[in-house]
N, C-alpha and C. Protein backbone atom coordinates (compact mmCIF):
# COMPACT_ATOMS: atom_id res chain seq x y z
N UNK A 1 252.03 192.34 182.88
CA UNK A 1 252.93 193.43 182.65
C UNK A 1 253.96 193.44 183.78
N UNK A 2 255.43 193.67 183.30
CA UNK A 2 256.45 193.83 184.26
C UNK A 2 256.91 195.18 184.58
N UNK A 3 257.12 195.15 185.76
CA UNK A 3 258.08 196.34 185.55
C UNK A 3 259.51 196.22 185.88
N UNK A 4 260.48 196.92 185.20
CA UNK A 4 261.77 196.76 185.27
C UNK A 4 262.41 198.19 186.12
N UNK A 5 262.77 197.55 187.35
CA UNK A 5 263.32 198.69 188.12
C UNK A 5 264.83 198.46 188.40
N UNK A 6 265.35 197.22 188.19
CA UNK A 6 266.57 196.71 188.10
C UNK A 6 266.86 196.07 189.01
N UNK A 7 265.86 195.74 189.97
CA UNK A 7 265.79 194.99 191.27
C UNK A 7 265.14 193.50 191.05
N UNK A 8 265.89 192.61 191.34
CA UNK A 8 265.15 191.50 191.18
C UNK A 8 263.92 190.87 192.08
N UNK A 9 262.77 190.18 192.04
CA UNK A 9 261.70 190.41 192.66
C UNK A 9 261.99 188.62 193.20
N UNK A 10 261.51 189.22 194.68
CA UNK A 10 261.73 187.42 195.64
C UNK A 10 259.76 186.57 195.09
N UNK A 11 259.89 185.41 195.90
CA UNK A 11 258.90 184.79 195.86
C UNK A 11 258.06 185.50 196.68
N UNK A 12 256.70 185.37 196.69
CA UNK A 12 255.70 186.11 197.27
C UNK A 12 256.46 185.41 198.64
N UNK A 13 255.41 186.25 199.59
CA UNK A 13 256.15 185.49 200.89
C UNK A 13 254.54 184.60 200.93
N UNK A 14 253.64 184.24 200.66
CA UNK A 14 252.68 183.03 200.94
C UNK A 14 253.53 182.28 200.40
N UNK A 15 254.06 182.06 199.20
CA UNK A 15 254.72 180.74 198.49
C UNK A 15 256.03 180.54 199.91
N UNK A 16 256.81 181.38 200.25
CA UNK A 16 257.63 181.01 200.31
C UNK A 16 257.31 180.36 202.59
N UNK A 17 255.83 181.17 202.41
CA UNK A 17 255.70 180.33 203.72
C UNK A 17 254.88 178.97 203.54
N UNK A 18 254.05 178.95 202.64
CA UNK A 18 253.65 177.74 202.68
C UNK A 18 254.78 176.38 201.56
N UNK A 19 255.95 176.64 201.40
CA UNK A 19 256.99 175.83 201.30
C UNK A 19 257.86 175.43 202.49
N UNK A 20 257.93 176.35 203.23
CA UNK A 20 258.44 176.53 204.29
C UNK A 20 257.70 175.25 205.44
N UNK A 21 256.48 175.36 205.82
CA UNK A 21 255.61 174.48 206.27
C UNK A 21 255.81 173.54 205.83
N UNK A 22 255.50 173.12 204.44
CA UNK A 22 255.42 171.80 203.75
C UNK A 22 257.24 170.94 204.31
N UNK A 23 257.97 171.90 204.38
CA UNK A 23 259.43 171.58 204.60
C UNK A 23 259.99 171.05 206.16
N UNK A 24 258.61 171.73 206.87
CA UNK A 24 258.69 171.80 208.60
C UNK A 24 258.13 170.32 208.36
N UNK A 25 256.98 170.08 207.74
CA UNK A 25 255.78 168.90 208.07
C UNK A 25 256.98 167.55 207.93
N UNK A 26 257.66 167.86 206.02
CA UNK A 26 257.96 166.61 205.91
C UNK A 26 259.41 166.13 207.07
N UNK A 27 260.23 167.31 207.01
CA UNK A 27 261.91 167.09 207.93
C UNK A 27 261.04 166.41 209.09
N UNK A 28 260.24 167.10 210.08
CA UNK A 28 259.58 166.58 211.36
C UNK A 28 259.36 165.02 211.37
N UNK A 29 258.78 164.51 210.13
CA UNK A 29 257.86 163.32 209.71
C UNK A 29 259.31 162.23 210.10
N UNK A 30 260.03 162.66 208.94
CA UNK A 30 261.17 161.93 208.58
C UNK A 30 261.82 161.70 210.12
N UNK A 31 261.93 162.47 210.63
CA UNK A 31 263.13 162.42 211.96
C UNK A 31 262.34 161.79 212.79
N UNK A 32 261.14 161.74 212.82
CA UNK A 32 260.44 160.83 213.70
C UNK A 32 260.30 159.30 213.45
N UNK A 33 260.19 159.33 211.56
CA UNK A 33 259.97 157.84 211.55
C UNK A 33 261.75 157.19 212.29
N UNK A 34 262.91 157.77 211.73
CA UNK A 34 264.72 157.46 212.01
C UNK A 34 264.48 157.20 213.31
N UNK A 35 264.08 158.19 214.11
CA UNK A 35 264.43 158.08 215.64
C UNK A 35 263.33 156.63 216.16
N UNK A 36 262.19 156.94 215.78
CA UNK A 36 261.19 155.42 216.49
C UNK A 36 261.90 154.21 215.34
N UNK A 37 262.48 154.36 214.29
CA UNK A 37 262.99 152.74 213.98
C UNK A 37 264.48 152.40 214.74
N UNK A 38 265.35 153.42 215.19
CA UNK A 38 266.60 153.50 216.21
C UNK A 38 266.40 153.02 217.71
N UNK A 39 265.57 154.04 217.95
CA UNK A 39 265.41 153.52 219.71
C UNK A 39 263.60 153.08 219.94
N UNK A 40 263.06 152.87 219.14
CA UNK A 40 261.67 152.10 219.25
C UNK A 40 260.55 152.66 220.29
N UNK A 41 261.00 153.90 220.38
CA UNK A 41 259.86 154.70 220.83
C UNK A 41 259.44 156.00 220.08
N UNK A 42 258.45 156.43 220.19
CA UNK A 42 258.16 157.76 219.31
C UNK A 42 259.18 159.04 219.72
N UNK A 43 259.29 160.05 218.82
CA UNK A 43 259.77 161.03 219.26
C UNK A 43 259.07 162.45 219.75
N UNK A 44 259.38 162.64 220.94
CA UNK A 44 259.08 163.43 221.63
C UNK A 44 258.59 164.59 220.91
N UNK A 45 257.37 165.18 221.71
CA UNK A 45 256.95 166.61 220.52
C UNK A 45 258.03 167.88 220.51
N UNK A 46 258.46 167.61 221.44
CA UNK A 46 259.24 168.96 221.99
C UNK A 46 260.81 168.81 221.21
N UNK A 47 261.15 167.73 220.57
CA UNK A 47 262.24 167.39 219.99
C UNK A 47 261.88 167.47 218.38
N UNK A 48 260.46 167.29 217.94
CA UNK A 48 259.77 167.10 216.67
C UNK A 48 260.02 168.78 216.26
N UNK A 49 259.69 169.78 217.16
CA UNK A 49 259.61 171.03 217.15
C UNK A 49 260.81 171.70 216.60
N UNK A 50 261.86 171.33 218.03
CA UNK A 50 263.26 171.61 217.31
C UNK A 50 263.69 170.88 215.92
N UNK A 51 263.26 169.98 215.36
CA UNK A 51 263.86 169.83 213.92
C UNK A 51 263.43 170.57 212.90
N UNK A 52 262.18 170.76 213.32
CA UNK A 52 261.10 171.43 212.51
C UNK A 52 261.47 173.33 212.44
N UNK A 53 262.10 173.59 213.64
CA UNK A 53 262.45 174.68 213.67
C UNK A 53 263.86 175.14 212.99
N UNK A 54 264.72 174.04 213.17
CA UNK A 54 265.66 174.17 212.62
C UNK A 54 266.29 173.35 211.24
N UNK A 55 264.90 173.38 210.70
CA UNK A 55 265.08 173.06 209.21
C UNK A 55 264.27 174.26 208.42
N UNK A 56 263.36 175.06 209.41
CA UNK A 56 262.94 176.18 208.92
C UNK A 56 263.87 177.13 208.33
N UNK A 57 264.91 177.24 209.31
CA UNK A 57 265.99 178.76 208.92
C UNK A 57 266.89 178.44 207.67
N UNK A 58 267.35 177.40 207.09
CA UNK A 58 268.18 177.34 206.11
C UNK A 58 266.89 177.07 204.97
N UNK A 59 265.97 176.77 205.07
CA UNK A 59 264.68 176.84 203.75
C UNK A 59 264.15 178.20 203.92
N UNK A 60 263.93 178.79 204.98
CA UNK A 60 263.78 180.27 204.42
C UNK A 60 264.39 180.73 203.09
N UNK A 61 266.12 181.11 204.05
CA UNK A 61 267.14 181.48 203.25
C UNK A 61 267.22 180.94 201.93
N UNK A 62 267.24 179.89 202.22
CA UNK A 62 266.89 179.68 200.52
C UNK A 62 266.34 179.70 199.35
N UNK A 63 264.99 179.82 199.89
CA UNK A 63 263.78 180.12 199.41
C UNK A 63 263.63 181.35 198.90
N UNK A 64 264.25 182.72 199.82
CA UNK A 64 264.47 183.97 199.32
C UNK A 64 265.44 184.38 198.60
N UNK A 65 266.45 183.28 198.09
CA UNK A 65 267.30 183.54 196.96
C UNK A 65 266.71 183.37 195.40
N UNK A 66 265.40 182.26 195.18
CA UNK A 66 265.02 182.22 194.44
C UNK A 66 264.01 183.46 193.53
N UNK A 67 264.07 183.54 192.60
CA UNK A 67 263.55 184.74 192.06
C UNK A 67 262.09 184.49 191.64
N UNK A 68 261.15 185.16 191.22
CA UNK A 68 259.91 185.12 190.55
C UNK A 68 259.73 185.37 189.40
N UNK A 69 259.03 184.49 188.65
CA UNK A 69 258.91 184.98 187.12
C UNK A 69 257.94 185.44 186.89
């Protein structure tokens, strides 16, 4: 049963944090394999973090534009 209040309803926030994660895990993954096949050493955790952090804020946002059915 729905209810219609005229407000549109976001994704739960579990979905939209555990997308969010899944989005931190893979961007992190990826920028690590680019950077160790570029300069042939691993990438630093503290640099893994910042990608991971800053691939978080635009998948939020986005994530909370999507609606729930």
């Amino acid at each position: 049963m729905t209810r219609e209040t005229g407000m549109d309803t976001q994704l739960p926030i579990w979905q939209r944090l555990g997308l969010t994660i899944v989005a931190i895990l893979v961007f992190s993954y990826v920028a690590g394999l680019i950077w160790a096949q570029v300069t042939g050493f691993a990438l630093p955790a503290y640099a893994a973090g910042v990608v991971g952090g800053l691939t978080a804020l635009p998948v939020w946002e986005l994530l909370k534009r999507f609606k729930a059915k």
